[in-house]
PDB file of N, CA and C in Angstrom:
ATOM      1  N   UNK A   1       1.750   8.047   4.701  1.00  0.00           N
ATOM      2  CA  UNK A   1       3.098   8.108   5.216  1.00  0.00           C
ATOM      3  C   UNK A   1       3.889   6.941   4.640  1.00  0.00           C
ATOM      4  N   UNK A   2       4.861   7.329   4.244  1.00  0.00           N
ATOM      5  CA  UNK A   2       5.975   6.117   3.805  1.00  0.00           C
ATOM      6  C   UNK A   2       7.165   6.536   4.485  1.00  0.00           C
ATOM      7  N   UNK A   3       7.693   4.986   4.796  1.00  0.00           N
ATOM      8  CA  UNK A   3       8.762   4.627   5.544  1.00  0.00           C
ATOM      9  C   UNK A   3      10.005   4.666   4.880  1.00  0.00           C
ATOM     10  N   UNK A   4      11.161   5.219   4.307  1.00  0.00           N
ATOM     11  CA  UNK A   4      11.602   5.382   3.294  1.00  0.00           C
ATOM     12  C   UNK A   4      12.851   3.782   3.876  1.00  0.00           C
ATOM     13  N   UNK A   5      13.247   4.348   5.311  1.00  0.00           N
ATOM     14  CA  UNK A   5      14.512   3.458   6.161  1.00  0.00           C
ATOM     15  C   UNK A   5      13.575   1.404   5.747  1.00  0.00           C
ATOM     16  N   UNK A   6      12.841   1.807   5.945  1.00  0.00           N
ATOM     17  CA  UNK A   6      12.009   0.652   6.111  1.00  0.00           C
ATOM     18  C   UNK A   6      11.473  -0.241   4.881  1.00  0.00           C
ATOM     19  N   UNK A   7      11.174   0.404   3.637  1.00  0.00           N
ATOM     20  CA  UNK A   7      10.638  -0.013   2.507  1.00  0.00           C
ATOM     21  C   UNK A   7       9.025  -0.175   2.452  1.00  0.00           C
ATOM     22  N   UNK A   8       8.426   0.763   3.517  1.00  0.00           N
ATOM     23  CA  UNK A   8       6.810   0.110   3.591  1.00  0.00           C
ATOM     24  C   UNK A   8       6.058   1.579   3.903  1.00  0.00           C
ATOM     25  N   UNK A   9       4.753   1.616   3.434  1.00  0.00           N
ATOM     26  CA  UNK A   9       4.097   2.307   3.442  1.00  0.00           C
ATOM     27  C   UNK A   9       2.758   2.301   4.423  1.00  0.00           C
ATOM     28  N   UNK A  10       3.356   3.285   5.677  1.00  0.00           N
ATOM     29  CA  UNK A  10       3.133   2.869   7.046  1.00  0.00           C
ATOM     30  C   UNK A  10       1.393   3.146   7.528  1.00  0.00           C
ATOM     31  N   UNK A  11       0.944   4.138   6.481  1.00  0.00           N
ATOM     32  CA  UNK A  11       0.009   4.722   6.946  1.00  0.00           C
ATOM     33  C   UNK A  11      -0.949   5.581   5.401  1.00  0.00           C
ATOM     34  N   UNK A  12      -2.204   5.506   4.449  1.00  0.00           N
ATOM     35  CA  UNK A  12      -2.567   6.261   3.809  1.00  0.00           C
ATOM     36  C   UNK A  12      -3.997   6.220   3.927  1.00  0.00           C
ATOM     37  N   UNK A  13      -4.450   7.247   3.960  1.00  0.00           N
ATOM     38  CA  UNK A  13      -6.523   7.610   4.408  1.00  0.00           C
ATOM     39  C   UNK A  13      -6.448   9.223   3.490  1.00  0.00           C
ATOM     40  N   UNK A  14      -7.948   8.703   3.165  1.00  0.00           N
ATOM     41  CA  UNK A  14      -8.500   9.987   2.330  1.00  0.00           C
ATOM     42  C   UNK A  14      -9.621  10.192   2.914  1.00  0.00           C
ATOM     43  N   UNK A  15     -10.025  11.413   3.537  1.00  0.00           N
ATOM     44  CA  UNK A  15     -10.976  11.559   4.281  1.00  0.00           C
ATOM     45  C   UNK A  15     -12.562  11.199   3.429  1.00  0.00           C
ATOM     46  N   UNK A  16     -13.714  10.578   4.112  1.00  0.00           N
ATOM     47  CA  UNK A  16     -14.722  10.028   3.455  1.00  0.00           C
ATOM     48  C   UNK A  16     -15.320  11.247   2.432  1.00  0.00           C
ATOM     49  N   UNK A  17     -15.036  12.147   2.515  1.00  0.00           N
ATOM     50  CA  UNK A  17     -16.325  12.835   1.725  1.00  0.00           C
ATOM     51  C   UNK A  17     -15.000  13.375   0.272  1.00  0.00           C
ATOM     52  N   UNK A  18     -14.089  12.548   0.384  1.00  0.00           N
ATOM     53  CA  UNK A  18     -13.164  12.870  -0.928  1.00  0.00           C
ATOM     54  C   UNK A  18     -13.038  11.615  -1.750  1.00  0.00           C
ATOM     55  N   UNK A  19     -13.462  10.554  -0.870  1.00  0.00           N
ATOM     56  CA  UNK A  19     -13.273   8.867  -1.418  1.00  0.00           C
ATOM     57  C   UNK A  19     -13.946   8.857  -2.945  1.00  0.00           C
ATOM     58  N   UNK A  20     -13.545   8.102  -3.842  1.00  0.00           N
ATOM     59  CA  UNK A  20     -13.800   8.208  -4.988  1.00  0.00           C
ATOM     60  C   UNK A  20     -13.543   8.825  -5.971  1.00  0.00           C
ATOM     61  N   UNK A  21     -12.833   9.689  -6.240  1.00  0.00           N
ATOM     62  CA  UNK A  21     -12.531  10.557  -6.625  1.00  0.00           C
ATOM     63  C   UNK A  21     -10.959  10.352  -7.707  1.00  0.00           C
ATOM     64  N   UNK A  22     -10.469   9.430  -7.016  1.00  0.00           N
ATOM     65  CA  UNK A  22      -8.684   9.175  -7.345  1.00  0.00           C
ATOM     66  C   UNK A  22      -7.535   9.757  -6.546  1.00  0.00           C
ATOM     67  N   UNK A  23      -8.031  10.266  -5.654  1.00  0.00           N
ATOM     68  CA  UNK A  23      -6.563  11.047  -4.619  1.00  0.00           C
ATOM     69  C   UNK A  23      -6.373   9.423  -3.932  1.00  0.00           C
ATOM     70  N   UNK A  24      -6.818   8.439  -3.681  1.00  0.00           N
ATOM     71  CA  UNK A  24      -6.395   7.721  -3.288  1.00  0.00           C
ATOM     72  C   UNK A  24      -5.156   6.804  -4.148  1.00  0.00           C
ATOM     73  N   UNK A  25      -5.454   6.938  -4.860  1.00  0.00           N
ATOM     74  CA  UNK A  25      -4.471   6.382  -6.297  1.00  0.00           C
ATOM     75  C   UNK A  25      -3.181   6.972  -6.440  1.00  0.00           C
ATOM     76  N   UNK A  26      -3.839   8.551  -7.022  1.00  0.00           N
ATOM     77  CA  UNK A  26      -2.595   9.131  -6.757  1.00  0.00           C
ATOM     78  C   UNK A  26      -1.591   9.250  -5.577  1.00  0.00           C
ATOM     79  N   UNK A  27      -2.245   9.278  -4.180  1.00  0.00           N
ATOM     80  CA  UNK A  27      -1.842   9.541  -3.396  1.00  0.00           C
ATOM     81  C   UNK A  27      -0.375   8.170  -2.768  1.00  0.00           C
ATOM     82  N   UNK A  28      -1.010   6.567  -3.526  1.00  0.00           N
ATOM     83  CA  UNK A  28       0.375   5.975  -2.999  1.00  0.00           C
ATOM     84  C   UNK A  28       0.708   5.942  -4.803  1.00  0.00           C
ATOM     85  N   UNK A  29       0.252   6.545  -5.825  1.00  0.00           N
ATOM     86  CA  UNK A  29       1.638   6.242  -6.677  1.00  0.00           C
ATOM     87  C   UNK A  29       2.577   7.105  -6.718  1.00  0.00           C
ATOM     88  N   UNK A  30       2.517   8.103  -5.486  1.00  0.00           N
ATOM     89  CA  UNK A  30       3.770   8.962  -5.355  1.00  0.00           C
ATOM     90  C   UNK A  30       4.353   8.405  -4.261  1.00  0.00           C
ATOM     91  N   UNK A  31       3.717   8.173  -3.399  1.00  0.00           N
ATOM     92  CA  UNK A  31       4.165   7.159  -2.061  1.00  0.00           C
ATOM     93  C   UNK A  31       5.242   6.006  -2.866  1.00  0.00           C
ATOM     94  N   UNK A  32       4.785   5.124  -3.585  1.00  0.00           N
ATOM     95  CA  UNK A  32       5.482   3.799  -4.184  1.00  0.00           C
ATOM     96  C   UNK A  32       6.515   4.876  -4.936  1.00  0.00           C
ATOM     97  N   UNK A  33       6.188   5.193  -5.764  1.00  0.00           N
ATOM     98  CA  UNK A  33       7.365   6.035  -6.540  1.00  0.00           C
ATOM     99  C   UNK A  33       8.957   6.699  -5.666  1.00  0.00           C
ATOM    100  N   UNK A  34       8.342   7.354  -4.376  1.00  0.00           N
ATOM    101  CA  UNK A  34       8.991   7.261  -3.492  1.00  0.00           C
ATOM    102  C   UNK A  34      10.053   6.742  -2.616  1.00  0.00           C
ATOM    103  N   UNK A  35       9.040   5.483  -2.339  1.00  0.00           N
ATOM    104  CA  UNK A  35       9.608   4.017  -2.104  1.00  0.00           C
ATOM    105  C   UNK A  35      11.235   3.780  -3.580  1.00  0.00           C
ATOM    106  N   UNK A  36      10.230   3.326  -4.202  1.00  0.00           N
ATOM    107  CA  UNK A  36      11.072   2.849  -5.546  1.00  0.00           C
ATOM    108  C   UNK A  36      12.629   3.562  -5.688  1.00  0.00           C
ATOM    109  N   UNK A  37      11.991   4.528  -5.381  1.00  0.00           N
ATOM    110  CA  UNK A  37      13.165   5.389  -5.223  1.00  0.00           C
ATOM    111  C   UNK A  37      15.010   4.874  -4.616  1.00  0.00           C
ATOM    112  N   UNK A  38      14.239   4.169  -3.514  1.00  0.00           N
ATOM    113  CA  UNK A  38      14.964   3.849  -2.605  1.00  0.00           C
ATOM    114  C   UNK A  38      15.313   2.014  -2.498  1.00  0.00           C
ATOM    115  N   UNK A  39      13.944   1.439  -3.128  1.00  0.00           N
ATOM    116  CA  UNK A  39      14.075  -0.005  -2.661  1.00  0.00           C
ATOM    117  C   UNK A  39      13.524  -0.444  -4.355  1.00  0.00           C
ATOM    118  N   UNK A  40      13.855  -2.043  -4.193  1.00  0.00           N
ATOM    119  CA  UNK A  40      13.082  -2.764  -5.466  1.00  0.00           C
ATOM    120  C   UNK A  40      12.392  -3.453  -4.950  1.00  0.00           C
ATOM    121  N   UNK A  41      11.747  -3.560  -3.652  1.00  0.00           N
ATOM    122  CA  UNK A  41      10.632  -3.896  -2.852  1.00  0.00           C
ATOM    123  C   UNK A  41      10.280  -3.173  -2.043  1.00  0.00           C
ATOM    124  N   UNK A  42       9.231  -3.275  -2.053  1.00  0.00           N
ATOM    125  CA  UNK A  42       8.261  -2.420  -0.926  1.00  0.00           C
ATOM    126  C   UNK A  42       6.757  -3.270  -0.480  1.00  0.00           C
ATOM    127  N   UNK A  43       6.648  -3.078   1.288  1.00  0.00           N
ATOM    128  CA  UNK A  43       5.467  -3.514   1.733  1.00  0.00           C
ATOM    129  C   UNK A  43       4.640  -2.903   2.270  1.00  0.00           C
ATOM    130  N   UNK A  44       3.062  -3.050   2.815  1.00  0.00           N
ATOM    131  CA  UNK A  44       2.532  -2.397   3.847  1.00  0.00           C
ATOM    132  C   UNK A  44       1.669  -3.894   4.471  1.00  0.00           C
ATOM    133  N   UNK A  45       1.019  -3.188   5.854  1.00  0.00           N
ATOM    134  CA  UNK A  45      -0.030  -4.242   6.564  1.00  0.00           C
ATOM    135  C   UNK A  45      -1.233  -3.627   6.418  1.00  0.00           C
ATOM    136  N   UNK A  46      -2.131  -4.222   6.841  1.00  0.00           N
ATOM    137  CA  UNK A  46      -3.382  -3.853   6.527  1.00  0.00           C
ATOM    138  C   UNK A  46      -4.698  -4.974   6.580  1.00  0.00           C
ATOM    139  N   UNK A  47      -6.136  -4.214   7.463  1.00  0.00           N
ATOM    140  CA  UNK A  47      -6.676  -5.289   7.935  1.00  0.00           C
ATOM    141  C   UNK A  47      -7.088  -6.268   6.437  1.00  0.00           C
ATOM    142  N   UNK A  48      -6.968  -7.478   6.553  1.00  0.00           N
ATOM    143  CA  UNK A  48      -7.036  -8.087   4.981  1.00  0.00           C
ATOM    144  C   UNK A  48      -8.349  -8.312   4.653  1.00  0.00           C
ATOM    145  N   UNK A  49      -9.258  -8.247   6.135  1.00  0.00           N
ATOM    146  CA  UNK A  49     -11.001  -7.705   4.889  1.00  0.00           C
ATOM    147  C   UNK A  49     -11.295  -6.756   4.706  1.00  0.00           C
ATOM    148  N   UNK A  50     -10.655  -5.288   5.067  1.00  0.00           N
ATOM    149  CA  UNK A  50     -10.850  -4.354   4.845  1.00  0.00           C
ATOM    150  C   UNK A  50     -11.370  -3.599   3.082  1.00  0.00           C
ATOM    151  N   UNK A  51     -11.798  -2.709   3.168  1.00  0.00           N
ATOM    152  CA  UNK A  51     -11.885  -2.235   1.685  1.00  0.00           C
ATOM    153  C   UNK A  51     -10.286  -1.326   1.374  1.00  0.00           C
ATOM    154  N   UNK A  52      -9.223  -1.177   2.084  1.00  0.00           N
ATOM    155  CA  UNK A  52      -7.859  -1.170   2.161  1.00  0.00           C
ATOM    156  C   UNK A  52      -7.449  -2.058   1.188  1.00  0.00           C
ATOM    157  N   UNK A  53      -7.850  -3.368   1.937  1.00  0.00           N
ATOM    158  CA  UNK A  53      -6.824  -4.766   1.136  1.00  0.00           C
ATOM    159  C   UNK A  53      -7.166  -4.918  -0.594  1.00  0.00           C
ATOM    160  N   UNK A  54      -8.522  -4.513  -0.585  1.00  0.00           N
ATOM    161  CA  UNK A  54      -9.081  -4.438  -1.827  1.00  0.00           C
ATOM    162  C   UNK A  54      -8.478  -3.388  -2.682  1.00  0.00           C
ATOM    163  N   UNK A  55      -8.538  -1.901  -2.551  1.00  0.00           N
ATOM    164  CA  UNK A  55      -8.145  -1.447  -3.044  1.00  0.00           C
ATOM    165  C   UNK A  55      -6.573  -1.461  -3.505  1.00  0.00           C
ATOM    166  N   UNK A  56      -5.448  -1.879  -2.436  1.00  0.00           N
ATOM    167  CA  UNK A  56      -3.947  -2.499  -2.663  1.00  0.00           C
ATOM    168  C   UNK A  56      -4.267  -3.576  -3.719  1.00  0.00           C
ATOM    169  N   UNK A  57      -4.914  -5.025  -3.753  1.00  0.00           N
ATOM    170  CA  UNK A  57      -4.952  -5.785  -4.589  1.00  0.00           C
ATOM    171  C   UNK A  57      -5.318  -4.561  -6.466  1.00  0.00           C
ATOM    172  N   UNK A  58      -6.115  -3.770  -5.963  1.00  0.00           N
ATOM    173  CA  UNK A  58      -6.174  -3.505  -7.390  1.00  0.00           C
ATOM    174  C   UNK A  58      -5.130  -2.172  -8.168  1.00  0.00           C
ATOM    175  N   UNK A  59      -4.115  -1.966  -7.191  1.00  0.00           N
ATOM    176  CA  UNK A  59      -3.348  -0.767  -7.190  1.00  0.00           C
ATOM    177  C   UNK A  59      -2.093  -2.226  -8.219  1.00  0.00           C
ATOM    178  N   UNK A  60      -2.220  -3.394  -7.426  1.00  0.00           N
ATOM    179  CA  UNK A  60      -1.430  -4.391  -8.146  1.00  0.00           C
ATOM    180  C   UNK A  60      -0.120  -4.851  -6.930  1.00  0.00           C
ATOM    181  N   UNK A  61      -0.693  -4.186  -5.815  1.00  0.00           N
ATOM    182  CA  UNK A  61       0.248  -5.228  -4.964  1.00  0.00           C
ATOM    183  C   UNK A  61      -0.042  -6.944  -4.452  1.00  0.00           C
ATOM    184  N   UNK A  62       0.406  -7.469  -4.236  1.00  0.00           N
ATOM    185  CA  UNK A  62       0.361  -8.551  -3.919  1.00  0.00           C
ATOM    186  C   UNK A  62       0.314  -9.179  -2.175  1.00  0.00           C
ATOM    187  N   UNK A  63      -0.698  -9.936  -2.008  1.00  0.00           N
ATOM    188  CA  UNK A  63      -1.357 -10.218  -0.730  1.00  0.00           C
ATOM    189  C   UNK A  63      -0.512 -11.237  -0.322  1.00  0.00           C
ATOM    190  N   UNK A  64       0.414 -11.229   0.345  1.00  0.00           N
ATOM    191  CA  UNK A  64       1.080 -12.702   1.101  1.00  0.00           C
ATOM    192  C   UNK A  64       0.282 -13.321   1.909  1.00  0.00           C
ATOM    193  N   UNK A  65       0.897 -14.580   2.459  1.00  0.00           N
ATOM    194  CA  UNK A  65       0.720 -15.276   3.588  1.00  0.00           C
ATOM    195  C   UNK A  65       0.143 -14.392   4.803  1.00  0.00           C
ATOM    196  N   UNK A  66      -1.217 -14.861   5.438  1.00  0.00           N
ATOM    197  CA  UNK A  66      -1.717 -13.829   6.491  1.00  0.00           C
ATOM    198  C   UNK A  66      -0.762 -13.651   7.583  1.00  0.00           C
ATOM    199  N   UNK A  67      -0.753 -12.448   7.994  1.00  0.00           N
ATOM    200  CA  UNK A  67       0.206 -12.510   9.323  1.00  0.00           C
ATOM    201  C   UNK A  67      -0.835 -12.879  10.571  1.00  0.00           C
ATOM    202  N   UNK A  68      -0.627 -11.866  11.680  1.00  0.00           N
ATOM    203  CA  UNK A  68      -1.492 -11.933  12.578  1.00  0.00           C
ATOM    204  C   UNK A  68      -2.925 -11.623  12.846  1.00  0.00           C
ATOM    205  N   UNK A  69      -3.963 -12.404  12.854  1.00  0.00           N
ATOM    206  CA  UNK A  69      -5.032 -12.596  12.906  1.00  0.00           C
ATOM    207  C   UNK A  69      -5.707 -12.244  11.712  1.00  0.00           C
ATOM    208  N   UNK A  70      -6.341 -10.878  11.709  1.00  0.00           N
ATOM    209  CA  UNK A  70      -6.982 -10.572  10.739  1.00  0.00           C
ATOM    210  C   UNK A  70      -5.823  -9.752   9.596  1.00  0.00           C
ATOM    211  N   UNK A  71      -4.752  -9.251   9.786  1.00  0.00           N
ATOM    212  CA  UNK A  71      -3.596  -8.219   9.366  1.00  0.00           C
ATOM    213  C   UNK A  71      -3.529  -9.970   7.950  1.00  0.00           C
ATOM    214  N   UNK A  72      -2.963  -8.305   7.020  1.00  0.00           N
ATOM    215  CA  UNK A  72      -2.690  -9.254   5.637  1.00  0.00           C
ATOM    216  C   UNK A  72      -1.322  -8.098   5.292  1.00  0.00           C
ATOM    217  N   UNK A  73      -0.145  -8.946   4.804  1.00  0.00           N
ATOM    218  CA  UNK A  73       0.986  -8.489   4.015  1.00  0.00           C
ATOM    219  C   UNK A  73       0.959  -8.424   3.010  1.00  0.00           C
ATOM    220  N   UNK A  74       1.084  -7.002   2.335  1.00  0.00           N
ATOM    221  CA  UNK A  74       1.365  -6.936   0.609  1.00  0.00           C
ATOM    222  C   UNK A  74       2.236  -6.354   0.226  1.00  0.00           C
ATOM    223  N   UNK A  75       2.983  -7.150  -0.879  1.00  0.00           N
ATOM    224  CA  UNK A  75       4.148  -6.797  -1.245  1.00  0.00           C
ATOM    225  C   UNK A  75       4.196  -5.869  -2.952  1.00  0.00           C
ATOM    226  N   UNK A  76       4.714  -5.323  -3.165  1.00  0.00           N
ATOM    227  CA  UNK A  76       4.865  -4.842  -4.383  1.00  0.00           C
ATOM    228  C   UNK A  76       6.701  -4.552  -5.107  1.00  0.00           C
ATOM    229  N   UNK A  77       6.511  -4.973  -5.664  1.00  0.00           N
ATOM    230  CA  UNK A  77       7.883  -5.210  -6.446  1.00  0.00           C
ATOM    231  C   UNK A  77       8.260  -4.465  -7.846  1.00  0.00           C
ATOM    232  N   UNK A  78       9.579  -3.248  -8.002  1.00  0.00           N
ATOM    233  CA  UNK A  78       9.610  -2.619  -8.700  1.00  0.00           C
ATOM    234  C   UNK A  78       9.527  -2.939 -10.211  1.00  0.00           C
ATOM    235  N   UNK A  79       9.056  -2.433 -11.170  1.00  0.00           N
ATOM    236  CA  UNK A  79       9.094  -3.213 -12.605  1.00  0.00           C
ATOM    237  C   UNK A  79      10.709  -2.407 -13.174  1.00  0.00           C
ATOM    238  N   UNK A  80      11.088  -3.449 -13.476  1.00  0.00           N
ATOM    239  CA  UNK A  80      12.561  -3.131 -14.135  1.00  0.00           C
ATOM    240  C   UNK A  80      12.720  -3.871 -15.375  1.00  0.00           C
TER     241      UNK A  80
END
């Protein structure tokens, strides 16, 4: 799910027995594309030890400052 009012991408899961595959990939570079659409930034939250945070770091968003407790902010910024 992406937030279009918002600039953030609120919600994305690929059910386990599809993981690996690349629908996860594809699935936010239409999400971001989306986004982009609308913003030249875009964020989501997400637990930051998760295998989530990992996979965002390698999609090429960027991990901010931790928020609350375990939650990590990543930002991604349009290439222009």
């Amino acid at each position: 799910m992406a937030d279009a009012a918002d600039a953030c991408v609120f919600a994305a899961f690929v059910r386990p027995q599809w993981q690996g595959q690349g629908i996860g990939r594809r699935l936010m570079e239409r999400a971001e594309a989306f986004l982009f659409e609308r913003h030249s930034s875009i964020w989501l939250h997400t637990d930051g030890s998760s295998r989530a945070a990992s996979f965002y770091e390698r999609l090429g968003w960027e991990r901010m400052p931790e928020v609350e407790q375990r939650d990590a902010r990543f930002e991604k910024r349009a290439w222009r």
